[in-house]
C-alpha atoms as a PDB file:
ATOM      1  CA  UNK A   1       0.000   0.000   0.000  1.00  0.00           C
ATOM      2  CA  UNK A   2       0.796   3.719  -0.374  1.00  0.00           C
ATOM      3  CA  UNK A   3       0.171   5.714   2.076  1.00  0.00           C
ATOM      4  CA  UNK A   4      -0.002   9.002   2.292  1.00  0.00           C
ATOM      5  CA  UNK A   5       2.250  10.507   5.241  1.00  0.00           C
ATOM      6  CA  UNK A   6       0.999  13.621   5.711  1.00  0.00           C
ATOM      7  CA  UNK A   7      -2.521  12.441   5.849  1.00  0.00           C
ATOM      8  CA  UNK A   8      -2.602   8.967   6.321  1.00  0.00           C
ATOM      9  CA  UNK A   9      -4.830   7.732   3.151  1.00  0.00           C
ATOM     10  CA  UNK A  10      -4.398   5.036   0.863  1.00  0.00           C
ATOM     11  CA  UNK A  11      -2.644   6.319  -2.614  1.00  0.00           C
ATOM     12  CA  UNK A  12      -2.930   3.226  -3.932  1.00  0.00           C
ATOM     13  CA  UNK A  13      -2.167  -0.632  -3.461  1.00  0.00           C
ATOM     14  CA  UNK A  14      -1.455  -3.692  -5.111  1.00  0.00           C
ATOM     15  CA  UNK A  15      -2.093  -7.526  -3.924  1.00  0.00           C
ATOM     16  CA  UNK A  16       1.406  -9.324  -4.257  1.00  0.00           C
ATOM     17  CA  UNK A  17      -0.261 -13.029  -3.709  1.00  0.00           C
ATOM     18  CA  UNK A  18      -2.969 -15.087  -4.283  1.00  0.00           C
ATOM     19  CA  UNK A  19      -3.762 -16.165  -0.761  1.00  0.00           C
ATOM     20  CA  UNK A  20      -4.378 -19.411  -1.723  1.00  0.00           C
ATOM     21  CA  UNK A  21      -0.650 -20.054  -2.240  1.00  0.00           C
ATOM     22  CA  UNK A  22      -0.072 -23.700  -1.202  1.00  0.00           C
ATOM     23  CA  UNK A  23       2.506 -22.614   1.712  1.00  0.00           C
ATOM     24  CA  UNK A  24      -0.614 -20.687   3.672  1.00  0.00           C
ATOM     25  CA  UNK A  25      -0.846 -22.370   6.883  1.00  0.00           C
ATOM     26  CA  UNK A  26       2.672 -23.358   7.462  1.00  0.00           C
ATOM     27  CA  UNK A  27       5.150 -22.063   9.669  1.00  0.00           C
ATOM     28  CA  UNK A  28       6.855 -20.191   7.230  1.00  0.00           C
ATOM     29  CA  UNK A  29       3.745 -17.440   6.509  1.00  0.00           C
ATOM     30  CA  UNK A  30       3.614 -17.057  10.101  1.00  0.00           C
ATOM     31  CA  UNK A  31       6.788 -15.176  10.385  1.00  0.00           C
ATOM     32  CA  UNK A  32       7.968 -11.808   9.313  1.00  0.00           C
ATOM     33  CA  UNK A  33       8.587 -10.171   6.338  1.00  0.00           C
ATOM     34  CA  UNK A  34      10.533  -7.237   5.713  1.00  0.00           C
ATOM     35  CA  UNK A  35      10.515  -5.856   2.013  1.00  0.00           C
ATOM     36  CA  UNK A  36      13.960  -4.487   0.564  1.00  0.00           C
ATOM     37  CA  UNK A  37      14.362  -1.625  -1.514  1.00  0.00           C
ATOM     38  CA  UNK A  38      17.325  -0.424  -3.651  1.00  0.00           C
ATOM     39  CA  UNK A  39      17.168   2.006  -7.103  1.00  0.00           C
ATOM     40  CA  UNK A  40      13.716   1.772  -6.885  1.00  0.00           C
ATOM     41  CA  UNK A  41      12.746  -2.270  -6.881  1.00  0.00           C
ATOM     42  CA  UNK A  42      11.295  -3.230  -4.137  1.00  0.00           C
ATOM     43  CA  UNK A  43      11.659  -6.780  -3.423  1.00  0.00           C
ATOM     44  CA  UNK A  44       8.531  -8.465  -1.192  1.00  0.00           C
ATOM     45  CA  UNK A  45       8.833 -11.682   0.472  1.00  0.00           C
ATOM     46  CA  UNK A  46       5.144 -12.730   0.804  1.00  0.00           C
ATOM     47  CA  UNK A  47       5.477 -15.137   3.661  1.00  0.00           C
ATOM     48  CA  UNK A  48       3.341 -17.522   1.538  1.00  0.00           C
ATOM     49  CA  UNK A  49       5.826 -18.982  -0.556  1.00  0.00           C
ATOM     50  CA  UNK A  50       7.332 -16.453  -2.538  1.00  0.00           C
ATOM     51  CA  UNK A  51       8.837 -13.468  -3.555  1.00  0.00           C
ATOM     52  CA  UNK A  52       8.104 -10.775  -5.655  1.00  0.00           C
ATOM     53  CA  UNK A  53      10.096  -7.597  -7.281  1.00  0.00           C
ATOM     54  CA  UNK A  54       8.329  -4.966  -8.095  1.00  0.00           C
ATOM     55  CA  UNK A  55       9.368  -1.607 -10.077  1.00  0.00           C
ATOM     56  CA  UNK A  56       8.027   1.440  -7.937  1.00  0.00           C
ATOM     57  CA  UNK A  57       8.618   4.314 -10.535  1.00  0.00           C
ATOM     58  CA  UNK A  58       6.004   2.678 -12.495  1.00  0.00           C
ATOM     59  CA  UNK A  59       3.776   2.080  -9.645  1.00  0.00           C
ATOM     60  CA  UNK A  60       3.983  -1.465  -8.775  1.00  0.00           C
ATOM     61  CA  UNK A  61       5.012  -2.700 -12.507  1.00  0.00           C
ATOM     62  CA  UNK A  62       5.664  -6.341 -11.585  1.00  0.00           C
ATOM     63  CA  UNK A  63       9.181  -7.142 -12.732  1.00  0.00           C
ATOM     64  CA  UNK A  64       9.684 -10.723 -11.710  1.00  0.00           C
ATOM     65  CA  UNK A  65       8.164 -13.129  -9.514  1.00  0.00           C
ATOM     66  CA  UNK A  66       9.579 -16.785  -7.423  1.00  0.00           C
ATOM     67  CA  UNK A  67       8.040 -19.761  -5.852  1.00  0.00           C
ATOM     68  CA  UNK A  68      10.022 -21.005  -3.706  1.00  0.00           C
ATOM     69  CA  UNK A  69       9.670 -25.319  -4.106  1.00  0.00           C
ATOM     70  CA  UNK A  70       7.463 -26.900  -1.899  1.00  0.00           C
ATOM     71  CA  UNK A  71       9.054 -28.924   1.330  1.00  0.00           C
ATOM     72  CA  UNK A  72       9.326 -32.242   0.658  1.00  0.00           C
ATOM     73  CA  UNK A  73       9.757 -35.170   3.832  1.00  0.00           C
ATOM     74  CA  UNK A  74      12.536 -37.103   3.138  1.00  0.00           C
ATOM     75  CA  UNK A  75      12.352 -40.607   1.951  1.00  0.00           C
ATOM     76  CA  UNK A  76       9.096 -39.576  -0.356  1.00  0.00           C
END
């Protein structure tokens, strides 16, 4: 989302994941997730499974998105 700081409004957002990635519900989208930004891309761990980059000068132009693999027991 963009907020703005002077009045505290929405600007705009964008939805980074569908939330019915198939890592919802594990321990992994429980935790924290800091974004990081450099030259304007922001990168945006979901905590679902994946990460996304987006370009901000073009408000929220995807550039490139992962999935990370799935967790898989050992000895299947």
């Amino acid at each position: 989302m963009a907020i703005d700081g002077a009045k505290g409004n929405v600007l705009w957002s964008q939805q980074l994941k569908h939330s019915g990635a198939h890592h919802a519900g594990s321990a992994a989208a429980a935790l924290g997730v800091s974004p990081s930004y450099a030259n304007g891309i922001l990168v945006c761990p979901t905590g679902a499974g994946s990460i996304v980059a987006v370009d901000l000068a073009t408000q929220w132009h995807f550039l490139w998105g992962y999935a990370t693999p799935r967790h898989q027991p050992r000895g299947t």
